[in-house]
PDB file of N, CA and C in Angstrom:
ATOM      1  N   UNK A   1       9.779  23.421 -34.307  1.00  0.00           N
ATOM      2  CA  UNK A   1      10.640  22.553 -33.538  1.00  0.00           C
ATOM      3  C   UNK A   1      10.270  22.573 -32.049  1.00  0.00           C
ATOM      4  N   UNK A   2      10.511  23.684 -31.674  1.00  0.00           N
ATOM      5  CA  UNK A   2       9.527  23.712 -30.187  1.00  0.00           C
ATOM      6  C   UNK A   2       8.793  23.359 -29.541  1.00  0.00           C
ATOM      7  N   UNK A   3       7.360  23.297 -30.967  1.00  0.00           N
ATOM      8  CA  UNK A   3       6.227  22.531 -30.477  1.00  0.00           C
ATOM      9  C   UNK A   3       6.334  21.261 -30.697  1.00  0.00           C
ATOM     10  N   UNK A   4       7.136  20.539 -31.600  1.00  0.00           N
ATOM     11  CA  UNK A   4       7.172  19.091 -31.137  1.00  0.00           C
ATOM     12  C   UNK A   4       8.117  18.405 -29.667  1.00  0.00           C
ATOM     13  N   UNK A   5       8.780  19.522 -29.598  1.00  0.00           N
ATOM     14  CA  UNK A   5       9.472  18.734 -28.169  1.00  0.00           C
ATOM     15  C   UNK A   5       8.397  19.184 -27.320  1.00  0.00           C
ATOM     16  N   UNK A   6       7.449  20.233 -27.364  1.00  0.00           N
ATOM     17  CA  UNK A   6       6.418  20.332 -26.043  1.00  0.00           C
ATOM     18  C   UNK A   6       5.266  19.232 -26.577  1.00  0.00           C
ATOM     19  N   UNK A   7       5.263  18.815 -27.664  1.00  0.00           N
ATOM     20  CA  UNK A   7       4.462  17.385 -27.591  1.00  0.00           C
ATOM     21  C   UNK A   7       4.847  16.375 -27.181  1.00  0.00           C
ATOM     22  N   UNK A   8       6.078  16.050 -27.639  1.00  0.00           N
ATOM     23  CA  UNK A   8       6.782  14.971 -26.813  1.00  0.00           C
ATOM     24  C   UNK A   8       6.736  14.796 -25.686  1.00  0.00           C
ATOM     25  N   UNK A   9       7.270  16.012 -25.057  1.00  0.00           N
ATOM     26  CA  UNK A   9       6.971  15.988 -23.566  1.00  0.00           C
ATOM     27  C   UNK A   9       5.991  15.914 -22.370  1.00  0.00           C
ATOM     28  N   UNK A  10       4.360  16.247 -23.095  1.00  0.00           N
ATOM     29  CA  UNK A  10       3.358  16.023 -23.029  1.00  0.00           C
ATOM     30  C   UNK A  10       2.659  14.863 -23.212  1.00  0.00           C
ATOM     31  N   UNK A  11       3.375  13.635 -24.135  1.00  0.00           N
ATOM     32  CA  UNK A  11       3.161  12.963 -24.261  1.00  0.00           C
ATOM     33  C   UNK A  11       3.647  11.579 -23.994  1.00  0.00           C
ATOM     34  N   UNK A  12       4.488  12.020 -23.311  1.00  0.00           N
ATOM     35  CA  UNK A  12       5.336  11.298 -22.506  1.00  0.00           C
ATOM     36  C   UNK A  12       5.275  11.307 -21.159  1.00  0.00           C
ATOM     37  N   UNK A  13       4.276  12.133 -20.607  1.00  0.00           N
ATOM     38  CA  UNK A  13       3.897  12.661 -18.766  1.00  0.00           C
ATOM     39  C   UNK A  13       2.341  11.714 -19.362  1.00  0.00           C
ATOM     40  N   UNK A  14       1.985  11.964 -20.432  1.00  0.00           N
ATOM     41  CA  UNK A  14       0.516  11.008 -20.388  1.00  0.00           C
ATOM     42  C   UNK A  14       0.941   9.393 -20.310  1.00  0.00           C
ATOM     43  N   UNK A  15       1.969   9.121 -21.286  1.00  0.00           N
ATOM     44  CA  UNK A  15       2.072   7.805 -21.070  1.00  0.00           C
ATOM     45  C   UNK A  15       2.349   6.833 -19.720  1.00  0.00           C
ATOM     46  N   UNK A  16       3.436   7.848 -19.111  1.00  0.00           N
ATOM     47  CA  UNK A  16       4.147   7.433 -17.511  1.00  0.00           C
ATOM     48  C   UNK A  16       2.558   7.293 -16.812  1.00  0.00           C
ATOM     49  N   UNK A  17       1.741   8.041 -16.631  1.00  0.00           N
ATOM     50  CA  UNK A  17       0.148   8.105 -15.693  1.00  0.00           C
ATOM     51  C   UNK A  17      -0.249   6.732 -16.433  1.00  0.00           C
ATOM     52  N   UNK A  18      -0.461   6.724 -17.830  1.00  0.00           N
ATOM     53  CA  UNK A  18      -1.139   5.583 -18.181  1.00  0.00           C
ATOM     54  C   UNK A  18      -0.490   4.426 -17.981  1.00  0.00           C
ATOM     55  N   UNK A  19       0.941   4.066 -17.460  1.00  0.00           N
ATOM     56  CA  UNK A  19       1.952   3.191 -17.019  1.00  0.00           C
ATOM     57  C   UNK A  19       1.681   2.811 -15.140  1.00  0.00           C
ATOM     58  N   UNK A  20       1.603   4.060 -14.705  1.00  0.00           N
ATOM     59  CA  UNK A  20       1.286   3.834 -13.157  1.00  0.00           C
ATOM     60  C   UNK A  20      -0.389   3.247 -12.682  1.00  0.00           C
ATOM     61  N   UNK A  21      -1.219   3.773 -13.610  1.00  0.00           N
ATOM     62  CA  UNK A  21      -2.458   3.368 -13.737  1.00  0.00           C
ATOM     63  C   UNK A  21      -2.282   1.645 -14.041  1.00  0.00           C
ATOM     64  N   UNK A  22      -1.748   1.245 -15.301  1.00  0.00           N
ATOM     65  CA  UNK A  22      -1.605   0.195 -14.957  1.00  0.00           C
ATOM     66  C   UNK A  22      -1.441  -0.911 -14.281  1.00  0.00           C
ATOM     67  N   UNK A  23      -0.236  -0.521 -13.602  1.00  0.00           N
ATOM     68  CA  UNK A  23       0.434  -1.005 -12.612  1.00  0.00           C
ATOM     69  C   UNK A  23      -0.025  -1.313 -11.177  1.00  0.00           C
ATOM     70  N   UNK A  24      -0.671  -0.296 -10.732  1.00  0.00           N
ATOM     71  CA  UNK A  24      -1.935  -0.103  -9.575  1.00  0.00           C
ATOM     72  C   UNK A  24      -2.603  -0.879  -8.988  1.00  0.00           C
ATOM     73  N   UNK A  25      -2.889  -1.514 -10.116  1.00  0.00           N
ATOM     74  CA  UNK A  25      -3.788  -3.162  -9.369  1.00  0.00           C
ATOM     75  C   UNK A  25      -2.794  -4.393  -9.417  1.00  0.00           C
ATOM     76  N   UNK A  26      -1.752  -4.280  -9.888  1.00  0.00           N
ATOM     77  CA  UNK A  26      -1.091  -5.749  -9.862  1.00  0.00           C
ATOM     78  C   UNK A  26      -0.026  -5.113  -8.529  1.00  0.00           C
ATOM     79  N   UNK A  27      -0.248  -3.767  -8.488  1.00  0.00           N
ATOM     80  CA  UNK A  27       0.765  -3.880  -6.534  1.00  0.00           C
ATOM     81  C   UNK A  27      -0.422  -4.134  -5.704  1.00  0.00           C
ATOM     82  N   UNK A  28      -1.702  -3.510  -5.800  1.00  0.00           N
ATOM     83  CA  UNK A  28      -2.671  -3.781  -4.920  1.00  0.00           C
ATOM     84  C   UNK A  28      -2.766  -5.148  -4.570  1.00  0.00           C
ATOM     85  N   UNK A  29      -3.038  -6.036  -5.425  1.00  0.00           N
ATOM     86  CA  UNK A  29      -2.209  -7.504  -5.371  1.00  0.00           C
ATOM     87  C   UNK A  29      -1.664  -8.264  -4.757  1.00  0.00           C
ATOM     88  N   UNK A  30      -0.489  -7.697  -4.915  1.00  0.00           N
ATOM     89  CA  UNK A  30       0.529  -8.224  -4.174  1.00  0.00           C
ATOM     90  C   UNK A  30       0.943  -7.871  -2.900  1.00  0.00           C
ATOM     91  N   UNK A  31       0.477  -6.567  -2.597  1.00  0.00           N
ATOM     92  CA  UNK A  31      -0.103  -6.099  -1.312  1.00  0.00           C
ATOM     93  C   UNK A  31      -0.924  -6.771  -0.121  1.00  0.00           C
ATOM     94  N   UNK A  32      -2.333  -7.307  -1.144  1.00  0.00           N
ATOM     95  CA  UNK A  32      -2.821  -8.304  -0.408  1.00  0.00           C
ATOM     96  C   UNK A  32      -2.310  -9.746  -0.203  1.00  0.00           C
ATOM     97  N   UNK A  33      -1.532 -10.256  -0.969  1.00  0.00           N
ATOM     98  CA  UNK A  33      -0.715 -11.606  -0.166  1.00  0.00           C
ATOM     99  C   UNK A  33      -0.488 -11.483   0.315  1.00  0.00           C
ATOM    100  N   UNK A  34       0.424 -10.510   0.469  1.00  0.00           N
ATOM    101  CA  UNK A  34       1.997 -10.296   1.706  1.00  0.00           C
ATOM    102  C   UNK A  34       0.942 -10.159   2.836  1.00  0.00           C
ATOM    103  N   UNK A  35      -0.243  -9.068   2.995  1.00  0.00           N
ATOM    104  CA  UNK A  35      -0.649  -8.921   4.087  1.00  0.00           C
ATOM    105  C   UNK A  35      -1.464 -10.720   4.765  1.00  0.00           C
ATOM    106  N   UNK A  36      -1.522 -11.203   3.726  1.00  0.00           N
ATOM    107  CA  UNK A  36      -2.453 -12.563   4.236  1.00  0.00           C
ATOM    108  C   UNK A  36      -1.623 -13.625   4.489  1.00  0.00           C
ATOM    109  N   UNK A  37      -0.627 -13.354   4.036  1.00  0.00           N
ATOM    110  CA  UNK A  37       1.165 -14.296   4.210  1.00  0.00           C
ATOM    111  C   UNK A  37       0.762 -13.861   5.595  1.00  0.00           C
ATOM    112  N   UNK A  38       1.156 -12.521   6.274  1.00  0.00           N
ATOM    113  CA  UNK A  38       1.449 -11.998   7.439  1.00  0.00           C
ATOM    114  C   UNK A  38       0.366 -12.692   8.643  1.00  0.00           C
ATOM    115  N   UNK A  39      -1.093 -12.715   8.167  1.00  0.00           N
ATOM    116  CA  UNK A  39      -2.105 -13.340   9.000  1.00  0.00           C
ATOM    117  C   UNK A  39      -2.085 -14.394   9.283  1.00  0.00           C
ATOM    118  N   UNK A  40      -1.415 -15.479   7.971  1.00  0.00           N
ATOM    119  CA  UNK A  40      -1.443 -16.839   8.299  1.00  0.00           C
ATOM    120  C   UNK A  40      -0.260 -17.278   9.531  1.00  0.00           C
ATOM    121  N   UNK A  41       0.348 -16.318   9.030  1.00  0.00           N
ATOM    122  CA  UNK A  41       2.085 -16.738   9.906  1.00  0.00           C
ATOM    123  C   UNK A  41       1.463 -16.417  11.367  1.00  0.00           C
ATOM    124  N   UNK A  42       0.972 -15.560  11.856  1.00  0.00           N
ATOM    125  CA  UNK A  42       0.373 -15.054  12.741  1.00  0.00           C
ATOM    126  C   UNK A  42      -0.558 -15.731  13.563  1.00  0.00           C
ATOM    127  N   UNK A  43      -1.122 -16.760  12.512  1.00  0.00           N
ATOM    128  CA  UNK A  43      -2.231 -17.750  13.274  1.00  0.00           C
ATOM    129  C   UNK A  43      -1.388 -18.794  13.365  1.00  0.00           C
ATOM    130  N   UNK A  44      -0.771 -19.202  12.689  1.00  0.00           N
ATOM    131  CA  UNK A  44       0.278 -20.468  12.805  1.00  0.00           C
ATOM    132  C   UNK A  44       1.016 -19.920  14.055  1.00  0.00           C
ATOM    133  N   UNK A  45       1.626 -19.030  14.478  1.00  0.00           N
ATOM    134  CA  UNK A  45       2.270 -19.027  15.734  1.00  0.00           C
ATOM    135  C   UNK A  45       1.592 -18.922  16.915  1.00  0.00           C
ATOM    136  N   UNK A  46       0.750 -17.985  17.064  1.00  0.00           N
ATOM    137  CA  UNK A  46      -0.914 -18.375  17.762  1.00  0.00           C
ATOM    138  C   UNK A  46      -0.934 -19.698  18.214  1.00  0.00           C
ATOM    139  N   UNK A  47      -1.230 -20.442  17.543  1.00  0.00           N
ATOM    140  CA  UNK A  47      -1.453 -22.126  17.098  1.00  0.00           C
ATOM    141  C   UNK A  47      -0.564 -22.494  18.142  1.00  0.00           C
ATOM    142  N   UNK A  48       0.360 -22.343  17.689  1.00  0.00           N
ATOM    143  CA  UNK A  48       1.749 -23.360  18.402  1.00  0.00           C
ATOM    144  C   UNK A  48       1.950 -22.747  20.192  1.00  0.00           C
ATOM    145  N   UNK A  49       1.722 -21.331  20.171  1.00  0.00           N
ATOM    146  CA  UNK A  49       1.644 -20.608  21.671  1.00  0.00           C
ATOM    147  C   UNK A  49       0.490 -21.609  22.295  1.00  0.00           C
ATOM    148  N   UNK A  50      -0.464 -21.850  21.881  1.00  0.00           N
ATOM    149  CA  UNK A  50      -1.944 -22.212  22.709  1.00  0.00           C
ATOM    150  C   UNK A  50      -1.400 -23.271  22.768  1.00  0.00           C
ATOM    151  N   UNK A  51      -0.538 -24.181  21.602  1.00  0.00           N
ATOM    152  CA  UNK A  51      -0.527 -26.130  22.269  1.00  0.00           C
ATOM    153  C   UNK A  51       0.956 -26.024  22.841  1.00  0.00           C
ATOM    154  N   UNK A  52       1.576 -24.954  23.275  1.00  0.00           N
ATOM    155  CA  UNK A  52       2.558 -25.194  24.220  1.00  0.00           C
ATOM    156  C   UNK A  52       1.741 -24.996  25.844  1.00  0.00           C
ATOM    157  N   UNK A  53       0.765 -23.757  25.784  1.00  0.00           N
ATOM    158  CA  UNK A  53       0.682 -23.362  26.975  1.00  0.00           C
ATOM    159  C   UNK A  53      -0.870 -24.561  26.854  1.00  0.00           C
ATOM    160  N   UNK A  54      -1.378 -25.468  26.172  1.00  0.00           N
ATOM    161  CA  UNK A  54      -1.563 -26.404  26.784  1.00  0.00           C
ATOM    162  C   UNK A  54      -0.722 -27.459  27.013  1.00  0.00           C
ATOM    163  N   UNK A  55       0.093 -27.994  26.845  1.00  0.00           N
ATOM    164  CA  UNK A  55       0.587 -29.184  27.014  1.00  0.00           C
ATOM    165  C   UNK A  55       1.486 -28.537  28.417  1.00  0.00           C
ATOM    166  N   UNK A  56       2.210 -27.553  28.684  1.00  0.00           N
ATOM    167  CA  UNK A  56       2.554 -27.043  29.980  1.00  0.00           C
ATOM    168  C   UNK A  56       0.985 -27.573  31.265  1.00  0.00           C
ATOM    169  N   UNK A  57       0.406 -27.070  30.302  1.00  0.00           N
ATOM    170  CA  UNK A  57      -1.032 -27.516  31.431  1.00  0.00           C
ATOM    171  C   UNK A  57      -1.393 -28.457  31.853  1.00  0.00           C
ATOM    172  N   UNK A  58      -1.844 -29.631  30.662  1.00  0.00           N
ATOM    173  CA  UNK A  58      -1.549 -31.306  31.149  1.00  0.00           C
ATOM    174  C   UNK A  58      -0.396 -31.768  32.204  1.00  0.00           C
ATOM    175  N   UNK A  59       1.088 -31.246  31.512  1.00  0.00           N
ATOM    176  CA  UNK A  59       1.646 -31.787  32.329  1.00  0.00           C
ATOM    177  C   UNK A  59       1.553 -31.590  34.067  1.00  0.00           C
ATOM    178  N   UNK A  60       1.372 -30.480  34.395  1.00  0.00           N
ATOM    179  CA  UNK A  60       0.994 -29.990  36.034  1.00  0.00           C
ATOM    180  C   UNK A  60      -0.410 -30.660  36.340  1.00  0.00           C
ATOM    181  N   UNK A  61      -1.138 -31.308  35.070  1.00  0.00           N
ATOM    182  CA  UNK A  61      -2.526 -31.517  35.870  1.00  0.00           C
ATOM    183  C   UNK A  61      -3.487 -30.634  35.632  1.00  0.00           C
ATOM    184  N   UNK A  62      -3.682 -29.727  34.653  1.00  0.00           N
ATOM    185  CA  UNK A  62      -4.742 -28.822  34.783  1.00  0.00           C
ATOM    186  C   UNK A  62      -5.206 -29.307  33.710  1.00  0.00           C
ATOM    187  N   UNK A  63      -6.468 -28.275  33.512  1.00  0.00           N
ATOM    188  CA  UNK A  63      -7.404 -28.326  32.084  1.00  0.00           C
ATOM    189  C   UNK A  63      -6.545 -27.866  30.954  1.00  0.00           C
ATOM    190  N   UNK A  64      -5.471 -28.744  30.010  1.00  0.00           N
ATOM    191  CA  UNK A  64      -4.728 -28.510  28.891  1.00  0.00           C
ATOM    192  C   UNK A  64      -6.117 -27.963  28.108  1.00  0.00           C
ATOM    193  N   UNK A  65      -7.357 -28.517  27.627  1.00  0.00           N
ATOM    194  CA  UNK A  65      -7.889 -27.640  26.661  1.00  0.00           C
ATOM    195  C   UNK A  65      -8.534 -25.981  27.010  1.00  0.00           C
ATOM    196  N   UNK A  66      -8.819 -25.858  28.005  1.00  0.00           N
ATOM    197  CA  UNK A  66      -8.843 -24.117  28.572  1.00  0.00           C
ATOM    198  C   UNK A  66      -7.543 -23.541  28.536  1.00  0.00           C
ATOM    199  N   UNK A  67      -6.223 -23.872  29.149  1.00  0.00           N
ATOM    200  CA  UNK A  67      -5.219 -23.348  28.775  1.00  0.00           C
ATOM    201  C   UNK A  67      -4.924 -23.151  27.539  1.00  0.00           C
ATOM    202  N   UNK A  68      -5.011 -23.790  27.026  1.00  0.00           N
ATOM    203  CA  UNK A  68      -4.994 -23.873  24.933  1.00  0.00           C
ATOM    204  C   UNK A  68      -5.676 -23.066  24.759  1.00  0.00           C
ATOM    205  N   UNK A  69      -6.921 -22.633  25.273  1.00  0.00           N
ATOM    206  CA  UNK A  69      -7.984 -21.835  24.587  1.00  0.00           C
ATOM    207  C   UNK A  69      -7.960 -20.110  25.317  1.00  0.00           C
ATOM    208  N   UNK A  70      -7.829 -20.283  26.419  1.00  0.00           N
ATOM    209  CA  UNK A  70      -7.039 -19.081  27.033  1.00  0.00           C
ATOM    210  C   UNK A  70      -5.656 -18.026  26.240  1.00  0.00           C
ATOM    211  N   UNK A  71      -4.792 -19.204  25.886  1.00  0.00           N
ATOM    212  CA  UNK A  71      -3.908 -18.802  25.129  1.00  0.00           C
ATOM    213  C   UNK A  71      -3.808 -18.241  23.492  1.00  0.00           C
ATOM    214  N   UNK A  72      -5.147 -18.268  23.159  1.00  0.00           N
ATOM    215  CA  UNK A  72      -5.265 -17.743  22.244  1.00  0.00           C
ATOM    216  C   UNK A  72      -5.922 -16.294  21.805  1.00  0.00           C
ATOM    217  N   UNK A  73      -5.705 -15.401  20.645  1.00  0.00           N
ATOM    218  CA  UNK A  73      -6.104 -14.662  20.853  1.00  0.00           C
ATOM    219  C   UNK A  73      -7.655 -15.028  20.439  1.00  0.00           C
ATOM    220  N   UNK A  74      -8.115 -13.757  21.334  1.00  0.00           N
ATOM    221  CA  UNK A  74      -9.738 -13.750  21.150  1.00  0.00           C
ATOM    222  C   UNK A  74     -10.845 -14.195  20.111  1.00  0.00           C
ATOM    223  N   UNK A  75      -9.656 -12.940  18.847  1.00  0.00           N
ATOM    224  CA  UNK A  75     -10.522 -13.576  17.395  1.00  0.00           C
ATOM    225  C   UNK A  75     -10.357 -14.793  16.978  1.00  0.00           C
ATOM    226  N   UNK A  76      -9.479 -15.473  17.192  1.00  0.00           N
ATOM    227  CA  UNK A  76      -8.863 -16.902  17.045  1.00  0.00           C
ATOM    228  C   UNK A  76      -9.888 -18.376  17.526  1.00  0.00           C
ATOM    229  N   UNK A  77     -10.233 -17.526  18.612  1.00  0.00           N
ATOM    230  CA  UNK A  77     -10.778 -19.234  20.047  1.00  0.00           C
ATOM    231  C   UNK A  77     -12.200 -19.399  19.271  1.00  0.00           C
ATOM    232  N   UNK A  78     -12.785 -19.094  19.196  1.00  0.00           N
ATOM    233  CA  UNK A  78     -14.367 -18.998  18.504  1.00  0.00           C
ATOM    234  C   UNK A  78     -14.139 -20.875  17.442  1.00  0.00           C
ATOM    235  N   UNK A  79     -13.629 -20.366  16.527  1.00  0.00           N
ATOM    236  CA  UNK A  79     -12.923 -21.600  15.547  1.00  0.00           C
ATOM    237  C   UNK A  79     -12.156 -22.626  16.265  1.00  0.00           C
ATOM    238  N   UNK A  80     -11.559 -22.567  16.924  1.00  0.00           N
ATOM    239  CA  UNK A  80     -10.344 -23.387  17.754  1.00  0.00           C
ATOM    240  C   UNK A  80     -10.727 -25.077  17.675  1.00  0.00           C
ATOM    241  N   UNK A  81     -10.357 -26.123  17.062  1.00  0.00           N
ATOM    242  CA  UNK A  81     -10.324 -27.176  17.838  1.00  0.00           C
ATOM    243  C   UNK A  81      -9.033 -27.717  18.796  1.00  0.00           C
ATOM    244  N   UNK A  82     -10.025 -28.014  20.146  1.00  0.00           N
ATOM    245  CA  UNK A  82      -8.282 -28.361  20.462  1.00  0.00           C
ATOM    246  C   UNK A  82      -8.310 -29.797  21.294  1.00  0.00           C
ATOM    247  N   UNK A  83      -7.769 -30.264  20.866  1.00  0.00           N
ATOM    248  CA  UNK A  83      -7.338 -32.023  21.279  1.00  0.00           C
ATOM    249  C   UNK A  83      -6.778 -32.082  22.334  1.00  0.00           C
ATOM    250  N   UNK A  84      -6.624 -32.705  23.505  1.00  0.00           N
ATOM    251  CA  UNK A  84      -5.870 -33.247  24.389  1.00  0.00           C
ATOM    252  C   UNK A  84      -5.655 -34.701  24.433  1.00  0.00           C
ATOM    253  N   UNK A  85      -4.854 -34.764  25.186  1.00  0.00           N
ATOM    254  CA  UNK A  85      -4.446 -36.473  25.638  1.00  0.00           C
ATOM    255  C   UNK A  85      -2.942 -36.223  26.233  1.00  0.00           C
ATOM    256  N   UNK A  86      -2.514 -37.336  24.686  1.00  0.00           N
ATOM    257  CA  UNK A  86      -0.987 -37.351  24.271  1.00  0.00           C
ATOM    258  C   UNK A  86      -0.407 -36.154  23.734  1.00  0.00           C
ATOM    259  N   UNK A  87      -0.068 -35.213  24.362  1.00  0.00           N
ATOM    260  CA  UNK A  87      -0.087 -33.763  24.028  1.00  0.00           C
ATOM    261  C   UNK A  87      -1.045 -32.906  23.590  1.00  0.00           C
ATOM    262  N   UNK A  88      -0.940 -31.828  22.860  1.00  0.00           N
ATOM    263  CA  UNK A  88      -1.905 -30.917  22.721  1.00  0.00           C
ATOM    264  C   UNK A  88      -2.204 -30.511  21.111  1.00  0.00           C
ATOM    265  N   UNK A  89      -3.207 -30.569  20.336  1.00  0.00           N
ATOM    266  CA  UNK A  89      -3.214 -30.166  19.307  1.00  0.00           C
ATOM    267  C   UNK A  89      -4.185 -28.871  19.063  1.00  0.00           C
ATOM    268  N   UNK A  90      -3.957 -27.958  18.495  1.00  0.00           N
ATOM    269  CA  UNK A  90      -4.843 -26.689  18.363  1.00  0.00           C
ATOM    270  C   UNK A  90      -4.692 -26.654  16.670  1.00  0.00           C
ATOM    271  N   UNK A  91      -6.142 -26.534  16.443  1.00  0.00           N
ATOM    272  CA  UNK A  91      -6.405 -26.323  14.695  1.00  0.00           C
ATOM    273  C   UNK A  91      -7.371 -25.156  15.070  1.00  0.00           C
ATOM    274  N   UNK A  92      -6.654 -24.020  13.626  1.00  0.00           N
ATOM    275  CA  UNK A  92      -7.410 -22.879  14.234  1.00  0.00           C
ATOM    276  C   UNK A  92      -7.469 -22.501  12.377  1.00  0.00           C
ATOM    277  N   UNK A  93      -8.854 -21.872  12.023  1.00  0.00           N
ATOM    278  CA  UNK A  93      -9.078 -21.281  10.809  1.00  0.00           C
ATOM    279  C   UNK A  93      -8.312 -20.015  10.426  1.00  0.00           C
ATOM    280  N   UNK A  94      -7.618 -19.585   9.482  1.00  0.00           N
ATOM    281  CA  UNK A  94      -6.730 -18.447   8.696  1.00  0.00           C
ATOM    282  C   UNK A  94      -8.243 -18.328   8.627  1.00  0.00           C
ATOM    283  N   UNK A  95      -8.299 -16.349   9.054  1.00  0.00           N
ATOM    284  CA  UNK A  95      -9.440 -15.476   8.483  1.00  0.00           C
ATOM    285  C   UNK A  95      -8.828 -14.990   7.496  1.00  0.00           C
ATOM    286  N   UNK A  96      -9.550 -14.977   5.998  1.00  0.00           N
ATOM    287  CA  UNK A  96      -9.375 -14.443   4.892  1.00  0.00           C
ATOM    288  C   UNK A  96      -9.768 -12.805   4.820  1.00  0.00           C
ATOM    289  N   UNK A  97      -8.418 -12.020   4.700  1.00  0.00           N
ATOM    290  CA  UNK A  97      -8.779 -10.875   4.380  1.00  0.00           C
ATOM    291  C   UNK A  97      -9.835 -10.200   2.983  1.00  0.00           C
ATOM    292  N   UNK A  98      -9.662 -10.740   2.200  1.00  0.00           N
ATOM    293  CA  UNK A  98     -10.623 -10.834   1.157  1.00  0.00           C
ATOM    294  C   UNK A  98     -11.972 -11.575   1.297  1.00  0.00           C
ATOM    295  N   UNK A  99     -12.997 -11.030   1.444  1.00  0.00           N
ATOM    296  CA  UNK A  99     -14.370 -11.529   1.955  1.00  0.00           C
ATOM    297  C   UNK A  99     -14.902 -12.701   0.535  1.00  0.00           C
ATOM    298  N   UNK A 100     -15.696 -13.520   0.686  1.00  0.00           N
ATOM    299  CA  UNK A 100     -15.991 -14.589   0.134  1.00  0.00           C
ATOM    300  C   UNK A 100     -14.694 -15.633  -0.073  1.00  0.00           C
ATOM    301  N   UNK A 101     -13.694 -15.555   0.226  1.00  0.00           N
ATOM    302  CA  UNK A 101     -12.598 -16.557   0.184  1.00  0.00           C
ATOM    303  C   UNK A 101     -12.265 -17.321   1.059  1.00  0.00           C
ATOM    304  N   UNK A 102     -11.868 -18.621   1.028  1.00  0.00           N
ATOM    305  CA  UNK A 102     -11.663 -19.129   2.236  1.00  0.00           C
ATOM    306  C   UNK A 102     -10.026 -19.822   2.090  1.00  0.00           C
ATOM    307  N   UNK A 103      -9.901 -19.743   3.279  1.00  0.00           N
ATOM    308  CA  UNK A 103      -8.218 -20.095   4.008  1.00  0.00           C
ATOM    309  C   UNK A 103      -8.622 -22.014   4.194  1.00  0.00           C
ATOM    310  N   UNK A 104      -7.497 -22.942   4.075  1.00  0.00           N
ATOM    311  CA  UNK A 104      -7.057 -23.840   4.830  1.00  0.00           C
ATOM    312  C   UNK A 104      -7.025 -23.596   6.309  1.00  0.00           C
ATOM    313  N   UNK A 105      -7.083 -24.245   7.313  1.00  0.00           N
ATOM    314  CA  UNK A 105      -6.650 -24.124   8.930  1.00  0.00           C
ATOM    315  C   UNK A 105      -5.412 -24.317   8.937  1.00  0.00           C
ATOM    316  N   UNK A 106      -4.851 -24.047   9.784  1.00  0.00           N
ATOM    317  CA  UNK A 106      -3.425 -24.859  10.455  1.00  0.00           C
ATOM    318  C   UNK A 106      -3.467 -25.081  11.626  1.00  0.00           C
ATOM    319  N   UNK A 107      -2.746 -26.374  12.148  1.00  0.00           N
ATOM    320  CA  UNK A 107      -2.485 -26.523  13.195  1.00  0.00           C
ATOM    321  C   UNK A 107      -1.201 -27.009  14.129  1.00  0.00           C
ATOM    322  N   UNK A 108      -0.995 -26.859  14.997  1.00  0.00           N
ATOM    323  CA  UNK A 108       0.227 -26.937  15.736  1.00  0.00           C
ATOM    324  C   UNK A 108      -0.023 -28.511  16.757  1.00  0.00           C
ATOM    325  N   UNK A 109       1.096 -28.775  17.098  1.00  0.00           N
ATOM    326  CA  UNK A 109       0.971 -29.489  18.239  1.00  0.00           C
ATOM    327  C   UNK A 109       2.065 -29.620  18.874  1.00  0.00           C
ATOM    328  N   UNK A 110       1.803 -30.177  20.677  1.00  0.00           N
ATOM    329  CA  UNK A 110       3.230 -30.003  21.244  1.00  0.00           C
ATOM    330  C   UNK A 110       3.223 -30.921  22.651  1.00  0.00           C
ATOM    331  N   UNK A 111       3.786 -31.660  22.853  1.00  0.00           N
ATOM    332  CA  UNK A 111       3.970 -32.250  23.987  1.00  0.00           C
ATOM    333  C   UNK A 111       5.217 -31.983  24.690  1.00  0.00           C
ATOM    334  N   UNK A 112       4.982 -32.193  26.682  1.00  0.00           N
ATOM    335  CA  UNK A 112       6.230 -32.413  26.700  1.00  0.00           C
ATOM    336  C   UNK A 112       6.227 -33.633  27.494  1.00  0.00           C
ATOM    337  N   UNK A 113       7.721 -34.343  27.155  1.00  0.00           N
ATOM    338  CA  UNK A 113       8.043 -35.692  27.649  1.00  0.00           C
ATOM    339  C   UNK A 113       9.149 -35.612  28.645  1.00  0.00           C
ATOM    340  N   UNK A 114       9.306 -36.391  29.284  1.00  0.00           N
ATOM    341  CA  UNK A 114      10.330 -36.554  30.328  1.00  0.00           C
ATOM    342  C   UNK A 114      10.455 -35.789  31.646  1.00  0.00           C
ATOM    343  N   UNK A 115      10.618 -35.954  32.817  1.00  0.00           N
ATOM    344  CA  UNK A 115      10.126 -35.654  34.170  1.00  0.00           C
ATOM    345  C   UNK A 115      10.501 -34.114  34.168  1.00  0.00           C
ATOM    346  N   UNK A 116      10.018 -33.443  34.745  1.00  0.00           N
ATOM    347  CA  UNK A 116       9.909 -32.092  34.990  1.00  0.00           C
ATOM    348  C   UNK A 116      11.104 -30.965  36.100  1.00  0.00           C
ATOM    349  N   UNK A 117      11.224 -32.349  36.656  1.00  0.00           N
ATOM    350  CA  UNK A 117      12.276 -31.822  38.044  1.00  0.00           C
ATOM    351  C   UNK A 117      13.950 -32.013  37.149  1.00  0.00           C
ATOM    352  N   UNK A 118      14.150 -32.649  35.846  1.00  0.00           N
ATOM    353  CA  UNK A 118      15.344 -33.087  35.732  1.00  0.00           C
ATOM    354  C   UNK A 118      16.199 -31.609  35.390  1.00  0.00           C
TER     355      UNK A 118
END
């Protein structure tokens, strides 16, 4: 009797390992979205910082596309397209944390309208 509850119990600490083993790669997984969720959100706000602090720039008269491009971070500007005129548009590439994959861009845009002194 003994020795089957110390089999049981033995065999039941093997199964739980062969359960977590399982499991291992489908959190690794999901690990990596969340972290590439986190990058995209990250470049999307990026995005929208650079075509505010260009379109702040147009409006005073300066170079809106250096301000746009200033305003971004470093790893970001390399990729950057950025539009001027009628406000400011910045399209910037999602770097894929997973190597050989590739991201969609996103981009932001932002004008401002109406006199400055009001």
């Amino acid at each position: 009797m003994w020795l089957r509850r110390r089999l049981d119990s033995a065999f039941g600490s093997a199964q739980a390992s062969v359960e977590l083993v399982a499991v291992l790669p489908a959190l690794a997984v999901c690990l990596m979205i969340a972290a590439q969720t986190v990058v995209a959100g990250w470049v999307l706000w990026s995005a929208g910082n650079a075509a505010r602090a260009g379109a702040r720039a147009e409006k005073v008269g300066s170079d809106a596309e250096a301000a746009a491009r200033r305003a971004l971070p470093a790893s970001l500007r390399g990729d950057a397209v950025i539009r001027d005129g009628d406000g400011v548009r910045v399209k910037v590439r999602v770097p894929a944390l997973i190597p050989g994959t590739s991201l969609p861009s996103v981009s932001a845009a932002s004008t401002l309208d109406g006199d400055a002194a009001r």
